[in-house]
Protein backbone atom coordinates (compact mmCIF):
# COMPACT_ATOMS: atom_id res chain seq x y z
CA UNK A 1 13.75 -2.30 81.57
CA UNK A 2 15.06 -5.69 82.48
CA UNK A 3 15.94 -6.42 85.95
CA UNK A 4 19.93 -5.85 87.14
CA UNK A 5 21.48 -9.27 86.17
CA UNK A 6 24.85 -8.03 87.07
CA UNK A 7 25.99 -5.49 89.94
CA UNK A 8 29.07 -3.42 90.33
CA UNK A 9 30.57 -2.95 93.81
CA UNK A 10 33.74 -1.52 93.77
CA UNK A 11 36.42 -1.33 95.92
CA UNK A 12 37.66 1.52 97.41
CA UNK A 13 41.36 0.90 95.57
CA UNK A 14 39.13 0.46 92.26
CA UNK A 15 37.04 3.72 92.57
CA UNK A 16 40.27 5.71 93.25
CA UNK A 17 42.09 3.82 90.14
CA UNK A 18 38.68 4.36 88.04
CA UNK A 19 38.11 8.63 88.99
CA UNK A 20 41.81 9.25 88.06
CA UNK A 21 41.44 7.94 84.42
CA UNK A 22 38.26 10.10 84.38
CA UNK A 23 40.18 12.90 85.92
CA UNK A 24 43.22 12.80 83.83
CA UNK A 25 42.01 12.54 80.67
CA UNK A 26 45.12 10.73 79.01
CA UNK A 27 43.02 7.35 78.42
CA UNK A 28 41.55 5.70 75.27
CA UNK A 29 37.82 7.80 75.06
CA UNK A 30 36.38 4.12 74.99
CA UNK A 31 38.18 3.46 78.43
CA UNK A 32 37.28 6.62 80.10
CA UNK A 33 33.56 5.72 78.86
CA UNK A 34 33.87 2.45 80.91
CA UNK A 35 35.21 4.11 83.63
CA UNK A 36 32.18 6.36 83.89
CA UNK A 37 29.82 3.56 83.53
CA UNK A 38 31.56 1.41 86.28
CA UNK A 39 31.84 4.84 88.71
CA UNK A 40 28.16 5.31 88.16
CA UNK A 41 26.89 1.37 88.57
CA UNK A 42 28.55 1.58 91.87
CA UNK A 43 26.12 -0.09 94.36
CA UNK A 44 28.62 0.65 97.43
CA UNK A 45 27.94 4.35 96.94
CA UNK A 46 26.03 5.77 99.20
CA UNK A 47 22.90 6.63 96.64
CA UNK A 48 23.49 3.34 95.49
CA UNK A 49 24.20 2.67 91.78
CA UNK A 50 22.52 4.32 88.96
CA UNK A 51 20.39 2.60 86.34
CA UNK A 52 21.54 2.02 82.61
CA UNK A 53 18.71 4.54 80.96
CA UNK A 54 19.99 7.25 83.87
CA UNK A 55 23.43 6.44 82.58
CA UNK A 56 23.17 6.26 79.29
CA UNK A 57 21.38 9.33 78.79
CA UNK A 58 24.09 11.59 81.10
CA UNK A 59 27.16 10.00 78.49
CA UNK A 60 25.25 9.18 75.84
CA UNK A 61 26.40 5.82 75.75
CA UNK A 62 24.09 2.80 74.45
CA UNK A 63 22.38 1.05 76.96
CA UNK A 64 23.99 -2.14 75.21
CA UNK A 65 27.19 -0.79 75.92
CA UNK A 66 26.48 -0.65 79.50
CA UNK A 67 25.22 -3.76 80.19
CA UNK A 68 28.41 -5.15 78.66
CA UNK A 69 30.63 -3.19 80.73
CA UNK A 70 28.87 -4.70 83.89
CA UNK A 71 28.80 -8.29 83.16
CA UNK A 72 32.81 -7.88 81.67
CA UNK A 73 33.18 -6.12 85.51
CA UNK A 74 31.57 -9.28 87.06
CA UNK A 75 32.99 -12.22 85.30
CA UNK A 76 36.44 -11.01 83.69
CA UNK A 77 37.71 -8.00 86.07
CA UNK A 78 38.22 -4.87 86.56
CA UNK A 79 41.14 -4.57 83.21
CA UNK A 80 38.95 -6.31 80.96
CA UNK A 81 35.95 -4.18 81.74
CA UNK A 82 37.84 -0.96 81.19
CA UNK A 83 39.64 -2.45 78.31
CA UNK A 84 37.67 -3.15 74.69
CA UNK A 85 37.99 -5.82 72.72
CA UNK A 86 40.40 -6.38 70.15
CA UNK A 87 38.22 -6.67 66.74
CA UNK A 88 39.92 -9.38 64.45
CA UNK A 89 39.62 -8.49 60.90
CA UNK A 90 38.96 -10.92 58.25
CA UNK A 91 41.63 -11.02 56.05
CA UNK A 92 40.42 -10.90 52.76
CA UNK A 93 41.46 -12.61 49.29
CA UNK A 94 42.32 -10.38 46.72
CA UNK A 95 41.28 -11.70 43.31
CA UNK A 96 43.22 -10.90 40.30
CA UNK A 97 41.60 -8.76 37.08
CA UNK A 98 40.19 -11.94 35.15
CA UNK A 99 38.64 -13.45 38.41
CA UNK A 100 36.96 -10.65 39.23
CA UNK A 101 35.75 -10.31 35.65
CA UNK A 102 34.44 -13.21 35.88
CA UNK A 103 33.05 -12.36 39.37
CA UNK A 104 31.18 -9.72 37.86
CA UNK A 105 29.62 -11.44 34.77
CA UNK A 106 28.05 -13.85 37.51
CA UNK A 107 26.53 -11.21 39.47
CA UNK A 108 25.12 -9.41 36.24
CA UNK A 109 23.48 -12.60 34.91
CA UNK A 110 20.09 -14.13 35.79
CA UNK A 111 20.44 -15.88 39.69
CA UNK A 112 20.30 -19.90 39.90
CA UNK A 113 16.60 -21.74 39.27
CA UNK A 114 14.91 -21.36 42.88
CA UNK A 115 16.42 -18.25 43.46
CA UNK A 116 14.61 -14.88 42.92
CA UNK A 117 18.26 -13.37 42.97
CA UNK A 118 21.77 -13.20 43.73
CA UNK A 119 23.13 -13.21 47.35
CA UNK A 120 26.93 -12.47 48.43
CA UNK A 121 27.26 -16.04 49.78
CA UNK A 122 25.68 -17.18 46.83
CA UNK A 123 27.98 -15.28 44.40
CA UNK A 124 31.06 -17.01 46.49
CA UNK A 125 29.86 -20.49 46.04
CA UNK A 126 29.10 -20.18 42.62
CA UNK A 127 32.79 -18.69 41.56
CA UNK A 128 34.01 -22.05 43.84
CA UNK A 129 31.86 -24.39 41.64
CA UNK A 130 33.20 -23.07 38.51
CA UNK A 131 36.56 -23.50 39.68
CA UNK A 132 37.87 -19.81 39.69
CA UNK A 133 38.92 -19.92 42.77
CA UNK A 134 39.24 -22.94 45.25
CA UNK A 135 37.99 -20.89 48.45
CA UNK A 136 36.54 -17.08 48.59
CA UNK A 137 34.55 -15.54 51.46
CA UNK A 138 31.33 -13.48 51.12
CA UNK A 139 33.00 -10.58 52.14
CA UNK A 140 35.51 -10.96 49.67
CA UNK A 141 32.60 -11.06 46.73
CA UNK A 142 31.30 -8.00 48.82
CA UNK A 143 34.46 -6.07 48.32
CA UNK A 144 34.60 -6.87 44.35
CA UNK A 145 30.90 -5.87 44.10
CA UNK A 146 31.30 -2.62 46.16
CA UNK A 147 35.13 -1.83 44.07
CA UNK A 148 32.73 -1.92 41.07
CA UNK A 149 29.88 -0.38 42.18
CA UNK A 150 27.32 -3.45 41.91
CA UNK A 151 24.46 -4.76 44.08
CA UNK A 152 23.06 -7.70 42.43
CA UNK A 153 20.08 -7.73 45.60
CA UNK A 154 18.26 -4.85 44.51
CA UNK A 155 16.26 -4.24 41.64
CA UNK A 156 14.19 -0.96 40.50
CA UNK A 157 10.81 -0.73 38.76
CA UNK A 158 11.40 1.25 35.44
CA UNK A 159 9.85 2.55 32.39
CA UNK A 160 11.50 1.90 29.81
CA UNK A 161 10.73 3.68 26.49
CA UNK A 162 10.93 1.76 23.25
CA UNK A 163 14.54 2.41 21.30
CA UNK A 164 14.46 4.69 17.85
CA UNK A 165 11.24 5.84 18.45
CA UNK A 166 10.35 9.17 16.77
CA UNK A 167 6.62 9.48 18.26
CA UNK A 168 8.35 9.31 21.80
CA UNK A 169 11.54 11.78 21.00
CA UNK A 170 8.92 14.19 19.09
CA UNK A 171 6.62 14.50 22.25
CA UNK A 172 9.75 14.76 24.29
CA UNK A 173 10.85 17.72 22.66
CA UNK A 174 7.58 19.69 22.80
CA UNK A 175 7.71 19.22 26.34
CA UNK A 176 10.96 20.08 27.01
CA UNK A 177 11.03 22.84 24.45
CA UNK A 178 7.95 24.07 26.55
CA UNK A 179 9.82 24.09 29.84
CA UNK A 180 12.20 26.48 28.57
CA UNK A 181 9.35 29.25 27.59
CA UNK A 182 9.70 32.80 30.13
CA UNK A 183 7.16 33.23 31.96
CA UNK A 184 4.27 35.18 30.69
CA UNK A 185 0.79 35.76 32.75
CA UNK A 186 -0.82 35.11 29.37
CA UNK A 187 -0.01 32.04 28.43
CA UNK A 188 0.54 29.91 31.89
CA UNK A 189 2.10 26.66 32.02
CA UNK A 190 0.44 24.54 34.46
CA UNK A 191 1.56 20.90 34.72
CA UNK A 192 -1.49 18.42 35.83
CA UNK A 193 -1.48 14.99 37.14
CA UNK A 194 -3.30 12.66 39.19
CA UNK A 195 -2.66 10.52 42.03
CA UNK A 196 -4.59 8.00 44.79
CA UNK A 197 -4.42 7.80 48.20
CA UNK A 198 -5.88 4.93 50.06
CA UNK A 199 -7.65 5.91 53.32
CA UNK A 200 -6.76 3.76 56.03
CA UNK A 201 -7.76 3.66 60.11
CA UNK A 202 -6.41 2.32 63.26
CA UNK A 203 -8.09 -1.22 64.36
CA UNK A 204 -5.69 -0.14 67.70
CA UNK A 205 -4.84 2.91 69.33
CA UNK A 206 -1.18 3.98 68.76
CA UNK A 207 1.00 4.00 71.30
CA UNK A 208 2.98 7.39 71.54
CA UNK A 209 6.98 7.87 70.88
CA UNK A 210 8.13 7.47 74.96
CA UNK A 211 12.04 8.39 76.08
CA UNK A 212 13.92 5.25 74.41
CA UNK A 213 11.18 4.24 72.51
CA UNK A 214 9.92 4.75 69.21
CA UNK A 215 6.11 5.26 68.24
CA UNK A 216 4.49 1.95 68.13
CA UNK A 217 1.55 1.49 65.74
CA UNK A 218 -0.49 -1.93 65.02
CA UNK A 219 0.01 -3.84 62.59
CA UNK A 220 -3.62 -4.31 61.86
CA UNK A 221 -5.91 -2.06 59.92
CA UNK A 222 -9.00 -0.98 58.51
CA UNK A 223 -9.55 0.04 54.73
CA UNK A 224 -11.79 3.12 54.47
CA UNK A 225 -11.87 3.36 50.66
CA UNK A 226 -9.72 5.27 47.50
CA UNK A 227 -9.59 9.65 47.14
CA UNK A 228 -8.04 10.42 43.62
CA UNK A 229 -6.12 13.67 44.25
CA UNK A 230 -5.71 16.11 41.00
CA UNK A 231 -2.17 18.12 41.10
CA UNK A 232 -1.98 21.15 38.89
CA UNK A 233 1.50 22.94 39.33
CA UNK A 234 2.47 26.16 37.98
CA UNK A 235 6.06 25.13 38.14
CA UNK A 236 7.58 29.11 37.07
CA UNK A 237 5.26 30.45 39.86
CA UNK A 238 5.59 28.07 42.28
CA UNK A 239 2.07 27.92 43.04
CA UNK A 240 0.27 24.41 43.44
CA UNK A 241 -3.22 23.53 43.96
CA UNK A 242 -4.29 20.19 45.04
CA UNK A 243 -8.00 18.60 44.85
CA UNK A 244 -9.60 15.44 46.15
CA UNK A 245 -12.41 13.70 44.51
CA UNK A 246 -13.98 10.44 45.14
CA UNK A 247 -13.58 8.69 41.58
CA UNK A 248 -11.40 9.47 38.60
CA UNK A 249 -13.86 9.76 35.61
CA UNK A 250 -13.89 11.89 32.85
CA UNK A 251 -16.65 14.02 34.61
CA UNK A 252 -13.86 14.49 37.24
CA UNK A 253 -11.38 15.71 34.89
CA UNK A 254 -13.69 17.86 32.59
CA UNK A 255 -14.78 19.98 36.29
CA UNK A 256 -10.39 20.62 36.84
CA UNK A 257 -10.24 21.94 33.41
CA UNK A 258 -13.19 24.32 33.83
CA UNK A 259 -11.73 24.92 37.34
CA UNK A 260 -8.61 26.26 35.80
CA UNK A 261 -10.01 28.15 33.12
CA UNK A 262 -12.75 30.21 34.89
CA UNK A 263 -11.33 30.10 38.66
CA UNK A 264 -7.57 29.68 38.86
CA UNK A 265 -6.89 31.50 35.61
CA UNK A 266 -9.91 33.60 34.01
CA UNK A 267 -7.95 36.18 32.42
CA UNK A 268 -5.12 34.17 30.43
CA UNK A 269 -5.22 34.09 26.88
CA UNK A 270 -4.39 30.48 26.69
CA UNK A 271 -3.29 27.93 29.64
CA UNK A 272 -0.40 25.54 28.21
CA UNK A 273 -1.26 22.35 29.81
CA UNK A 274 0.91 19.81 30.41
CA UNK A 275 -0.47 16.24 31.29
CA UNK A 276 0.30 12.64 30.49
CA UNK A 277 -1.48 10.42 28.15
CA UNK A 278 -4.51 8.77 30.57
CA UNK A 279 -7.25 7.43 29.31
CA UNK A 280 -9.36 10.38 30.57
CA UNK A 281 -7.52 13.21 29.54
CA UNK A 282 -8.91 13.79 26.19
CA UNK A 283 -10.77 16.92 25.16
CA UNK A 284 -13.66 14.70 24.66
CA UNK A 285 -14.48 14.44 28.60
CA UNK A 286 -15.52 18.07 28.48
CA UNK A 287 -18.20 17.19 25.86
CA UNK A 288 -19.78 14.43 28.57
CA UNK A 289 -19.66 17.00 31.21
CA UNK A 290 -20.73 19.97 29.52
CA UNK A 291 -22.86 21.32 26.95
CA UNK A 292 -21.27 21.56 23.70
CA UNK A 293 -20.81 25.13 23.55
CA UNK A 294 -19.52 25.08 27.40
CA UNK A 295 -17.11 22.41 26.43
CA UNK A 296 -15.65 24.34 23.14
CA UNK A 297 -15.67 28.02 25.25
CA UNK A 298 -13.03 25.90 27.91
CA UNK A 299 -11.36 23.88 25.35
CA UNK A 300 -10.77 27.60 23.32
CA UNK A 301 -8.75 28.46 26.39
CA UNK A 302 -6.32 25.09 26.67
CA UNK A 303 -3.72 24.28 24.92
CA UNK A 304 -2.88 20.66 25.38
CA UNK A 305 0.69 19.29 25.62
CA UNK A 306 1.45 15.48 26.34
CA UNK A 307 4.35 13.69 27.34
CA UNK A 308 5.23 10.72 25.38
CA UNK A 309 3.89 7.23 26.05
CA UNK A 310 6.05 6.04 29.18
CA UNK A 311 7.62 9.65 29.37
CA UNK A 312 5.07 10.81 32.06
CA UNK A 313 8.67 11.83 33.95
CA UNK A 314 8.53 14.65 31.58
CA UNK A 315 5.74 16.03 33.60
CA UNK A 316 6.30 18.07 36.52
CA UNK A 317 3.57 17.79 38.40
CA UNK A 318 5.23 13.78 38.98
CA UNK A 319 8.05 15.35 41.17
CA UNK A 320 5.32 17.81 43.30
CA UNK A 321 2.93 14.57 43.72
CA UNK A 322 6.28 12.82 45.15
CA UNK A 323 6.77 15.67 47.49
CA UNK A 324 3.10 15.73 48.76
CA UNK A 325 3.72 12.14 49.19
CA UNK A 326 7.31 12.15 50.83
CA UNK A 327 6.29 15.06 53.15
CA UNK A 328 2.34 14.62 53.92
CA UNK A 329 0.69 11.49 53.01
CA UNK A 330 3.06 8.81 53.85
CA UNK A 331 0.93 7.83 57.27
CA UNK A 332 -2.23 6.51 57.70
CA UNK A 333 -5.00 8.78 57.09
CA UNK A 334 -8.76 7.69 58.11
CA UNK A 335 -11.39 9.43 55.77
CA UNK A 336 -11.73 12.47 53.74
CA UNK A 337 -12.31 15.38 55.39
CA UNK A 338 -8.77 15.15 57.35
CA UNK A 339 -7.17 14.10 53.86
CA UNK A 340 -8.50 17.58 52.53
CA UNK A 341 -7.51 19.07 56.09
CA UNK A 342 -3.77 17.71 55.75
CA UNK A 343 -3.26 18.41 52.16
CA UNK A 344 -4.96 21.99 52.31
CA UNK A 345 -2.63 22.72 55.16
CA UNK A 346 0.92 21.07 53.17
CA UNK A 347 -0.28 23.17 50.05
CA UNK A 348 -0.66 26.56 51.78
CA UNK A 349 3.00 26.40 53.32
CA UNK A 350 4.29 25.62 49.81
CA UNK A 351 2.51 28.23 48.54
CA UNK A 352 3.87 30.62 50.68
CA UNK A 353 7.23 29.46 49.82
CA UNK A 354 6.92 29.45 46.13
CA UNK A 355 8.26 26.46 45.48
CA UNK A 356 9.65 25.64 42.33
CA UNK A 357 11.02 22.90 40.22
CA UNK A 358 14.78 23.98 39.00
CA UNK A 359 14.16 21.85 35.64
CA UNK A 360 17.44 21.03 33.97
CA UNK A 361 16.92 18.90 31.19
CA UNK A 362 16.98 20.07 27.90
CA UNK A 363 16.26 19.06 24.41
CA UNK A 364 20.54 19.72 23.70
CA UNK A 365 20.84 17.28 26.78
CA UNK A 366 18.21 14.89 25.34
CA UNK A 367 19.50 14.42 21.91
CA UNK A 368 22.91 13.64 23.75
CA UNK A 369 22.00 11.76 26.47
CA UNK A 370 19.07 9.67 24.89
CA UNK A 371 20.65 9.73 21.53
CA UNK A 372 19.58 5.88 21.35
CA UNK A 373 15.73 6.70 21.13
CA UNK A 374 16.01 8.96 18.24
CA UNK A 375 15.82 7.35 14.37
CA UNK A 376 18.58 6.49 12.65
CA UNK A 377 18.12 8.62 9.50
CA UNK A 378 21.72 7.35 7.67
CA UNK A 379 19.49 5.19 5.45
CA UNK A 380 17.29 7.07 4.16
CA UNK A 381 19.59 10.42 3.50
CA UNK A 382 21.73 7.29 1.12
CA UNK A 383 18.44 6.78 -0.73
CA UNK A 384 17.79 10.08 -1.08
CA UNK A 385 21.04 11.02 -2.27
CA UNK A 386 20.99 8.18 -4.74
CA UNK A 387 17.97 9.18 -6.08
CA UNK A 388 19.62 12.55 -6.89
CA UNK A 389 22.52 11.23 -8.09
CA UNK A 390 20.24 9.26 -10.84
């Protein structure tokens, strides 16, 4: 805490002026805030005056706050301590429909050469150079852009799936068609996916979270190797089971399909298995694992469904690997064993919850909603139909 730089000693006219807008109650809340702070940073009081943290955490008030109050106190008087600020508000240009078109076309297009992307101040000079407008303030441009919903600074990493594609639409529909199957003890659907998790140590002890002070942690650490985690969800059941390997081979995958089939689920007649399309989950990573009449007994009980090719959203074990990592992995985690720990501990409350994924989406939705992936087919019905006509 940083020494007093400025100290309240009030009068006894002051005090009696400063506990009646207290008392009364009649006073801006801002004022009557100041008024506490002054009555409490009294130094002619007998306990002397009371520190900002003391102060700040018997009103709540930001220690900022304080310390403003004091030196206002000091160098201005007692009115302009009690009394805030007046805030002067920019007043803003209002553009008319075509400038702000305009406005918007420049924010949507590719930012100037040098410039990774668009900024408001940048937006504002570049409407002045094109002579739109002969003066506009950032906060102007910031007005437009939030009117029409835009924020030319971000950016988002996407997948995005090739248009009119039938292989991608066709896969989508299985899936989704899938997802919309009752539940039946026979025929579980269990969604699987993989993730990684790099392990990571402290170089520096962390300092602990203190009153008015956050957890500190260094920014220096120590790489302690890669875990590949294997998620498979039973999203109707609400049951999840996590594993952590060291590599992610097709040895690895070929032991979570046997897993399933003789441990998690030995007396289904068939496990619907949703997955995406990596490179190791192919049928043929039993047959490198296993003996062949091991690997056909397992692959008898799967029955394989894949998402399309940059449709692994379809998969529901995505959104349970975003929870694990939203709710237990996002932290620095030093080896294995308290990986396992962690994660064992995250899945078993879960469990008991029986946490499930509420999918919406639909193949009705899809074929409205992505209408632009699926094949135009006008052409062809004209060929056929001339054909017939002939």
């Amino acid at each position: 805490m940083p020494a007093k730089r400025y100290k309240v000693k009030l009068s006894e006219e002051e005090r009696q002026k400063l506990e009646q807008i207290t008392k009364n109650g009649k006073s801006a809340a801002a004022k009557i805030n100041h008024a506490h702070i002054l009555l409490k940073a009294d130094e002619n009081q007998e306990e002397g005056g009371w520190k900002e943290q003391s102060i700040s955490d018997i009103f709540n008030i930001s220690i900022r706050t304080i310390e403003r109050v004091r030196q206002r106190f000091v160098e201005e008087g007692l009115y302009n301590a009690l009394v805030p600020r007046p805030r002067h508000t920019l007043k803003l240009k209002k553009l008319d429909r075509e400038t702000e078109a305009h406005l918007i076309a420049i924010a949507c297009s590719s930012p100037p050469e040098g410039r990774s992307r668009w900024t408001l101040r940048l937006l504002a000079d570049q409407i002045v150079t094109m002579g739109y407008v002969e003066s506009i303030s950032h906060e102007s441009v910031r007005q437009v852009l939030k009117k029409n919903e835009l924020k030319p600074w971000l950016n988002a990493s996407w997948v995005i799936p090739p248009e009119a594609n039938a292989e991608f639409v066709c896969q989508m529909e299985e899936i989704l068609d899938l997802y919309t199957l009752p539940y039946d003890p026979d025929y579980p659907l269990v969604c699987l996916d993989e993730s990684s998790k790099q392990l990571i140590s402290e170089v520096r002890p962390p300092i602990p979270a203190s009153t008015g002070q956050v957890e500190r942690y260094d920014y220096e650490y120590q790489r302690e190797g890669v875990c590949n985690l294997f998620m498979m969800f039973e999203p109707l059941v609400g049951c999840r089971h996590v594993v952590v390997t060291d590599h992610r081979t097709q040895i690895d995958y070929a032991h979570q399909i046997k897993y399933l089939v003789d441990q998690r689920y030995p007396h289904a007649i068939k496990i619907r298995l949703t997955q995406d399309n990596l490179n190791t989950h192919v049928k043929a990573s039993l047959y490198k694992a296993f003996l062949p009449s091991e690997a056909r007994r397992i692959l008898d009980k799967i029955e394989f469904h894949y998402t399309p090719k940059h449709g692994s959203w379809l998969n529901m074990a995505e959104i349970e690997l975003s929870v694990l990592n939203r709710q237990c992995l996002d932290r620095r985690i030093p080896d294995k064993q308290l990986l396992i720990q962690e994660i064992s501990a995250w899945q078993n409350c879960r469990n008991s919850l029986s946490c499930k994924v509420n999918w919406q989406f639909t193949t009705a939705d899809a074929r409205i909603k992505l209408h632009r992936l699926y094949p135009s087919i006008i052409t062809s019905l004209s060929t056929s139909l001339s054909f017939a006509v002939s």
